[in-house]
C-alpha atoms as a PDB file:
ATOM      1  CA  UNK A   1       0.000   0.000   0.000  1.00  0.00           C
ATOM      2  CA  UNK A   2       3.118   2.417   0.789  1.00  0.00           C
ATOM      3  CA  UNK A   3       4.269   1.788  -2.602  1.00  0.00           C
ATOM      4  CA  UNK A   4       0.953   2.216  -4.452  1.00  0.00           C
ATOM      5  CA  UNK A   5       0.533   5.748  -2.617  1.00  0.00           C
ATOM      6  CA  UNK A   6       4.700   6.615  -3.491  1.00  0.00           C
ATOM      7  CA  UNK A   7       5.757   6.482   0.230  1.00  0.00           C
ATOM      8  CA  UNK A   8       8.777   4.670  -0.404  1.00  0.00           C
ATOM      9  CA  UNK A   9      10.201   5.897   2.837  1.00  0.00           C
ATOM     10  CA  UNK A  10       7.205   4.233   4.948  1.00  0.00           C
ATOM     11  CA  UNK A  11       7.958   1.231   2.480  1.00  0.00           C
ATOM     12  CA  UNK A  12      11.493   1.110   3.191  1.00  0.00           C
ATOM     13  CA  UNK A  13      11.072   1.661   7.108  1.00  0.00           C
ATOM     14  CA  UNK A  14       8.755  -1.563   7.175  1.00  0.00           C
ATOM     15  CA  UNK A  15      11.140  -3.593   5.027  1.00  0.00           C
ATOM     16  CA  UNK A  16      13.911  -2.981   7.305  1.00  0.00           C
ATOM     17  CA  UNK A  17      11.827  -3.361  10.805  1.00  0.00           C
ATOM     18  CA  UNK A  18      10.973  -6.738   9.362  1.00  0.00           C
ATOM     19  CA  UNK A  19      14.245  -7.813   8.923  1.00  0.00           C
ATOM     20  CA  UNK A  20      15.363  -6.340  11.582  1.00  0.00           C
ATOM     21  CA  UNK A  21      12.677  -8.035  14.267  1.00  0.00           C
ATOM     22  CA  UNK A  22      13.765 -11.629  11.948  1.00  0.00           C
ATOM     23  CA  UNK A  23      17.456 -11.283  12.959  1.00  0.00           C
ATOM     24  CA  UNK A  24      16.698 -10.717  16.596  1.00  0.00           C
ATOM     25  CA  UNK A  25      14.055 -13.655  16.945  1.00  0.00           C
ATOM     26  CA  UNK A  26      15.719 -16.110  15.074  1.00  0.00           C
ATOM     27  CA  UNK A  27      18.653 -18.118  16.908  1.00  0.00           C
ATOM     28  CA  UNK A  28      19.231 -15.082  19.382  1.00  0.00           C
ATOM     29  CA  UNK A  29      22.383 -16.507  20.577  1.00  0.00           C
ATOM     30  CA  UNK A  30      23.831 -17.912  17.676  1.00  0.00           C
ATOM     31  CA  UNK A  31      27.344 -17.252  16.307  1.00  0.00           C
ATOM     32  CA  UNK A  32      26.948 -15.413  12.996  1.00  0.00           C
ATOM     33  CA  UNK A  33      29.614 -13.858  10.784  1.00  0.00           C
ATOM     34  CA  UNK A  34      30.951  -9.936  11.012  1.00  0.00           C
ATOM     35  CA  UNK A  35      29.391  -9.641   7.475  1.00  0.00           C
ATOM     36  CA  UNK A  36      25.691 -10.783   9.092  1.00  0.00           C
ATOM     37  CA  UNK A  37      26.073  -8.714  12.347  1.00  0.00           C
ATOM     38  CA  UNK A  38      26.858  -5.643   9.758  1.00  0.00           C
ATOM     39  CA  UNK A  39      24.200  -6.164   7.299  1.00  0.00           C
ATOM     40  CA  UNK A  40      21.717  -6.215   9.818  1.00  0.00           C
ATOM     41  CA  UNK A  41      23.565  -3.356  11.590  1.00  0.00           C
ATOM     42  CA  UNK A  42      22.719  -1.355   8.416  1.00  0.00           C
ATOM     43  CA  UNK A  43      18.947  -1.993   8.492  1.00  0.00           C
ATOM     44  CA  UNK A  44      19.081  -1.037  11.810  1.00  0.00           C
ATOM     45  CA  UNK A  45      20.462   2.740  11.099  1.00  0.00           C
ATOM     46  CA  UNK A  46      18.604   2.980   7.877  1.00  0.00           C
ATOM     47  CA  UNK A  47      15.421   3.033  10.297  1.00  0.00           C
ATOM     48  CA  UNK A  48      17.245   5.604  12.302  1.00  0.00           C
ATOM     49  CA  UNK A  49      18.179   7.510   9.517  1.00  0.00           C
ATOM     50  CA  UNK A  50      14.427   7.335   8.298  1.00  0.00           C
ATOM     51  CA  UNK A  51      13.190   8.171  11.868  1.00  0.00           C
ATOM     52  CA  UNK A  52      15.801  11.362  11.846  1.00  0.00           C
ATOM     53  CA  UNK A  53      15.013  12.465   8.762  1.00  0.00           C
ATOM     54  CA  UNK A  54      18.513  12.196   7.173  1.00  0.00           C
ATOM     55  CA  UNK A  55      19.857  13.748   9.738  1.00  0.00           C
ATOM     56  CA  UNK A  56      22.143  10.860  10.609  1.00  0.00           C
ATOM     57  CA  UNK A  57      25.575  10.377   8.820  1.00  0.00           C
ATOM     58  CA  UNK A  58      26.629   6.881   9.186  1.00  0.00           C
ATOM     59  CA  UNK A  59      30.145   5.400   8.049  1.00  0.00           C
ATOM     60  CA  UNK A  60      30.869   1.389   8.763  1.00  0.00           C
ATOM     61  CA  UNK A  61      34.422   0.390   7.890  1.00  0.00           C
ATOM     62  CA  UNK A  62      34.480  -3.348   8.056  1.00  0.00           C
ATOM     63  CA  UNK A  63      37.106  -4.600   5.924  1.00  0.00           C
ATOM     64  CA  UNK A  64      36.175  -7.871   3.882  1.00  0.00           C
ATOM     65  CA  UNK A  65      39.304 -10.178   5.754  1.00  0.00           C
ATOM     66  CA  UNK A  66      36.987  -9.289   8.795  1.00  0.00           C
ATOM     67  CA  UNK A  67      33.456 -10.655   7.324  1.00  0.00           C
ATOM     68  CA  UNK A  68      34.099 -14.277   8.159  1.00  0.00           C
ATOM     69  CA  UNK A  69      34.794 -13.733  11.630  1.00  0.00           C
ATOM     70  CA  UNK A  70      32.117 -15.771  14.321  1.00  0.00           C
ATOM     71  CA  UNK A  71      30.965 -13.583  16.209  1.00  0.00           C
ATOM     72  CA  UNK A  72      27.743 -13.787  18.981  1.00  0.00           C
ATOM     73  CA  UNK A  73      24.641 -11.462  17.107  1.00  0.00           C
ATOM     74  CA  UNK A  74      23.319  -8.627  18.326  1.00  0.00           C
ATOM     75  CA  UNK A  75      26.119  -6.862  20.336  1.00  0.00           C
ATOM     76  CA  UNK A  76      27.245  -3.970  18.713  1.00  0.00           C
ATOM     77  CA  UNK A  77      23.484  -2.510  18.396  1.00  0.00           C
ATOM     78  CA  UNK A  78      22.749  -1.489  21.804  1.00  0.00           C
ATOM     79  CA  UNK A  79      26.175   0.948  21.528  1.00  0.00           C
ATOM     80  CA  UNK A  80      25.298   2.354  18.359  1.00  0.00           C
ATOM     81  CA  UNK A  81      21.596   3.084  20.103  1.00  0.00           C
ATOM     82  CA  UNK A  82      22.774   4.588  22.743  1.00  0.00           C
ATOM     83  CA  UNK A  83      25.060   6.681  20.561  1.00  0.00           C
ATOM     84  CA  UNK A  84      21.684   7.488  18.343  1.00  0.00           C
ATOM     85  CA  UNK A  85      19.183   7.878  21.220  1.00  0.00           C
ATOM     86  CA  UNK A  86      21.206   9.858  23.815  1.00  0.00           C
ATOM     87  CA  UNK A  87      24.600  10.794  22.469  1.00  0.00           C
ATOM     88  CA  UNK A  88      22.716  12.763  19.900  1.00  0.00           C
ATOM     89  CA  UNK A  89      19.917  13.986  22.216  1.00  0.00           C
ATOM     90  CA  UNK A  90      19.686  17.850  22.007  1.00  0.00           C
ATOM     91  CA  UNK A  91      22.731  18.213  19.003  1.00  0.00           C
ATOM     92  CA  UNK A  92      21.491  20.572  16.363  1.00  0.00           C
ATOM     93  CA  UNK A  93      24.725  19.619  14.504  1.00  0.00           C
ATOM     94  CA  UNK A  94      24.238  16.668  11.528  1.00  0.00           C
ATOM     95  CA  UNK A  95      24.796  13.646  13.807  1.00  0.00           C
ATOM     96  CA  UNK A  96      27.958  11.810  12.449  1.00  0.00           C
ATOM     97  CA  UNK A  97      28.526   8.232  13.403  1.00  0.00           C
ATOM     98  CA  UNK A  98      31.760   5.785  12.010  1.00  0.00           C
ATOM     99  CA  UNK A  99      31.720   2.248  13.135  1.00  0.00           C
ATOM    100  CA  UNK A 100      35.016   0.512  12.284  1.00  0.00           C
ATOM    101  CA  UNK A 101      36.957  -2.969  12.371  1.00  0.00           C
ATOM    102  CA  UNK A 102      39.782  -3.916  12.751  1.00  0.00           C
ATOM    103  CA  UNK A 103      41.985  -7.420  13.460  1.00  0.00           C
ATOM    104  CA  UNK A 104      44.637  -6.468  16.107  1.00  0.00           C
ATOM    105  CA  UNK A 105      46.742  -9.080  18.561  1.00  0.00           C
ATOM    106  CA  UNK A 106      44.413 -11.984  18.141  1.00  0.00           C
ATOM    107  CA  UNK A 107      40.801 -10.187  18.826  1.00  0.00           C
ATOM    108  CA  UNK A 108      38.316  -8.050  17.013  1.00  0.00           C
ATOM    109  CA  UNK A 109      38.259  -4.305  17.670  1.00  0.00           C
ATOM    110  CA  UNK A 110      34.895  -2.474  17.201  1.00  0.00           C
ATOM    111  CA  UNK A 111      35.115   1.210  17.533  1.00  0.00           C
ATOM    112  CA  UNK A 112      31.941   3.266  17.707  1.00  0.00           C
ATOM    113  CA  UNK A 113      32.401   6.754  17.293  1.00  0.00           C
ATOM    114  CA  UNK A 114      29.736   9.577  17.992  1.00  0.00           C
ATOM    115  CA  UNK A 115      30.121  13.718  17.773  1.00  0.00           C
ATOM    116  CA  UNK A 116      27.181  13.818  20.006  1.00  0.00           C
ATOM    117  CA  UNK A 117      27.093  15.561  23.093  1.00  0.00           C
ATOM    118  CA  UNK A 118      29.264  13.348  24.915  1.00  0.00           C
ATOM    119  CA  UNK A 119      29.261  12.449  28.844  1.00  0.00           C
ATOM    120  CA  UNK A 120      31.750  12.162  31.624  1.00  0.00           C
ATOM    121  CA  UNK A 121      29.952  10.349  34.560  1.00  0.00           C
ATOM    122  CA  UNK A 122      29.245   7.868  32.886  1.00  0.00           C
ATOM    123  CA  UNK A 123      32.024   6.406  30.726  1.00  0.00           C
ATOM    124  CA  UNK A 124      33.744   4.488  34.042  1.00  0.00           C
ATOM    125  CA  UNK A 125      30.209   2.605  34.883  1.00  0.00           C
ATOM    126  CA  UNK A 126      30.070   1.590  31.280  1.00  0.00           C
ATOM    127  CA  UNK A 127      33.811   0.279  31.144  1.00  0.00           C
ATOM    128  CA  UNK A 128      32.309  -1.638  34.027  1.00  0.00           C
ATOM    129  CA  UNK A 129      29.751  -2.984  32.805  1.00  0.00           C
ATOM    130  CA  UNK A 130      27.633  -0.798  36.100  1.00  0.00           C
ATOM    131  CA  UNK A 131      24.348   1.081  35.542  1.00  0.00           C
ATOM    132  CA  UNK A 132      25.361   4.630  34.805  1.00  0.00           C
ATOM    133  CA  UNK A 133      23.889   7.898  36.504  1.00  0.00           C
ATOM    134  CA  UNK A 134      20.656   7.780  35.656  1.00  0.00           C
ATOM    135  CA  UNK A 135      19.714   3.968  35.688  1.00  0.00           C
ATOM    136  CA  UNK A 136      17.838   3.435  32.213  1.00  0.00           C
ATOM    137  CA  UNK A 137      19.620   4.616  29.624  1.00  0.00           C
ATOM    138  CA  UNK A 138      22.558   2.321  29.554  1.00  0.00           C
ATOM    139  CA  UNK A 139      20.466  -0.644  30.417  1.00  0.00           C
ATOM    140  CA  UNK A 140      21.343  -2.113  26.973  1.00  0.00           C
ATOM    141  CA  UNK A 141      24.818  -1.611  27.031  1.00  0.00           C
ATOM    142  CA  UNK A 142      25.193  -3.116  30.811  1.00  0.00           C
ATOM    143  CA  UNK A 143      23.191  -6.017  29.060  1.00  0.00           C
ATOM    144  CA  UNK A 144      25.144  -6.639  26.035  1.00  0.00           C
ATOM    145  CA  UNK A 145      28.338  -6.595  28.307  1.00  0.00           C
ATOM    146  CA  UNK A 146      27.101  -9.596  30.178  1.00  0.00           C
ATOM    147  CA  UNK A 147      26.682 -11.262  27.564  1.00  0.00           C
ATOM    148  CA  UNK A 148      29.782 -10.780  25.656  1.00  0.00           C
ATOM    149  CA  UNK A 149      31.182 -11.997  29.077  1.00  0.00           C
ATOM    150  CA  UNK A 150      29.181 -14.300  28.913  1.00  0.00           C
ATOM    151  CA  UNK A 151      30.425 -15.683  25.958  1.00  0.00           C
ATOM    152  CA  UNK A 152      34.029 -14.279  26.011  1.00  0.00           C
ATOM    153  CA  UNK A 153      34.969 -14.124  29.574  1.00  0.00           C
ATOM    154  CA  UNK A 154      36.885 -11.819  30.652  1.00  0.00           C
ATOM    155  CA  UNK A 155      39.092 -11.212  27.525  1.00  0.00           C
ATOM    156  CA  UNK A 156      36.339  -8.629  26.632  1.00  0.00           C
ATOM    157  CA  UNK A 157      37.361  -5.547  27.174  1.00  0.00           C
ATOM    158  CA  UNK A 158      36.042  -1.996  26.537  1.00  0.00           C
ATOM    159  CA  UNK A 159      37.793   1.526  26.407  1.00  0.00           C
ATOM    160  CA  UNK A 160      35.082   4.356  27.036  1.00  0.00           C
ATOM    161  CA  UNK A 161      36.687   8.083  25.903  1.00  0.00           C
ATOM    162  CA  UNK A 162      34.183  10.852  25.754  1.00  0.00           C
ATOM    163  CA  UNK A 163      34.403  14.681  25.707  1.00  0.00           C
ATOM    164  CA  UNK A 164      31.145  17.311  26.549  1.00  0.00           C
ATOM    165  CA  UNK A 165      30.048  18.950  23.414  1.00  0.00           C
ATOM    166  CA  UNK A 166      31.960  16.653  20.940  1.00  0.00           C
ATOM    167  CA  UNK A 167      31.201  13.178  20.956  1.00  0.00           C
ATOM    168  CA  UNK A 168      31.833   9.452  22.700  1.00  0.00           C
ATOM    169  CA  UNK A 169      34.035   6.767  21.859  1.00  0.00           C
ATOM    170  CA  UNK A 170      33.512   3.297  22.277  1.00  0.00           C
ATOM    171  CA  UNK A 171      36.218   0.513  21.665  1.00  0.00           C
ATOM    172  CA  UNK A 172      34.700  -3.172  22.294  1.00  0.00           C
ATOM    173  CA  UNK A 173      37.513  -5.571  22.203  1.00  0.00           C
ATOM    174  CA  UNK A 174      36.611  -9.187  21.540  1.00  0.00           C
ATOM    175  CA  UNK A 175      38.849 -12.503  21.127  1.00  0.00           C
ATOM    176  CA  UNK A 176      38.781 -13.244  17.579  1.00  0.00           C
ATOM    177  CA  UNK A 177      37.234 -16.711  16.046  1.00  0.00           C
ATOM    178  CA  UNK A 178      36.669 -17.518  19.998  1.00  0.00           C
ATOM    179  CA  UNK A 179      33.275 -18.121  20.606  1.00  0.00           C
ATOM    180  CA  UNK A 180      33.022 -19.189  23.651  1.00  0.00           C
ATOM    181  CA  UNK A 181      35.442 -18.909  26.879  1.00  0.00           C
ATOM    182  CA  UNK A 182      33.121 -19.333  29.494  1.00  0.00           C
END
């Protein structure tokens, strides 16, 4: 019907929710490949970008030695929310975000930068894994720490840097082609 009526945006915004609800029902806690975890990473900001009217400049460098990698699904999101939902939160600015990937010393280095607003309280709770001021908003990052614990143990490690008025970054560092330590 969106399609019939020329709301290709509305069309576009349902095609990716449904994939996007499919990747998170299906096999929740299944190993998947860095090209899997990034393609539905994508569907996941084209919503946002719908939902911010274009207002959301997104750059993913994942190079294609990387795409093979097992990784568990559905742990980078919850950062790159948090960077969308409350990093950006007030910014007039056009909200920049770069994702990148890299191989380094035997793990997997995810870097999620934001030029958002940026926060100081907060960034040693979320190294922890803690609840940050506030309680609720970093309630899916605490999450998808525990599980990458979970599944990692404690060779996960993360590297909060943020600065007021210019943006967050986040470096997740996982074991590479380790799934499980545990």
């Amino acid at each position: 019907m969106a399609i019939d009526q020329n709301a290709f945006d509305v069309s576009n915004a349902i095609v990716s929710l449904a994939r996007i609800l499919r990747y998170g029902i299906e096999g929740s806690n299944r190993v998947v490949t860095v090209h899997e975890e990034i393609a539905w990473l994508r569907q996941y900001i084209s919503l946002q970008q719908i939902r911010l009217k274009n207002s959301l400049d997104v750059h993913i460098d994942a190079p294609p030695e990387l795409m093979d990698l097992p990784i568990h699904k559905l742990l980078f999101q919850p950062f790159v929310e948090n960077a969308i939902l409350h990093g950006f939160e007030g910014v007039r600015h056009t909200h920049r975000l770069e994702i990148s990937l890299a191989a380094e010393d035997g793990e997997l280095q995810v870097t999620i930068c934001d030029n958002g607003r940026g926060m100081t309280a907060q960034c040693a709770a979320l190294e922890n894994g803690e609840e940050a001021e506030g309680g609720k908003h970093h309630i899916g990052v605490k999450n998808a720490l525990q599980r990458m614990r979970m599944y990692y143990g404690r060779q996960v490690r993360i590297k909060v840097e943020s600065e007021l008025d210019e943006g967050t970054r986040i470096i997740l560092r996982l074991p590479v082609g380790k799934e499980e330590q545990a």
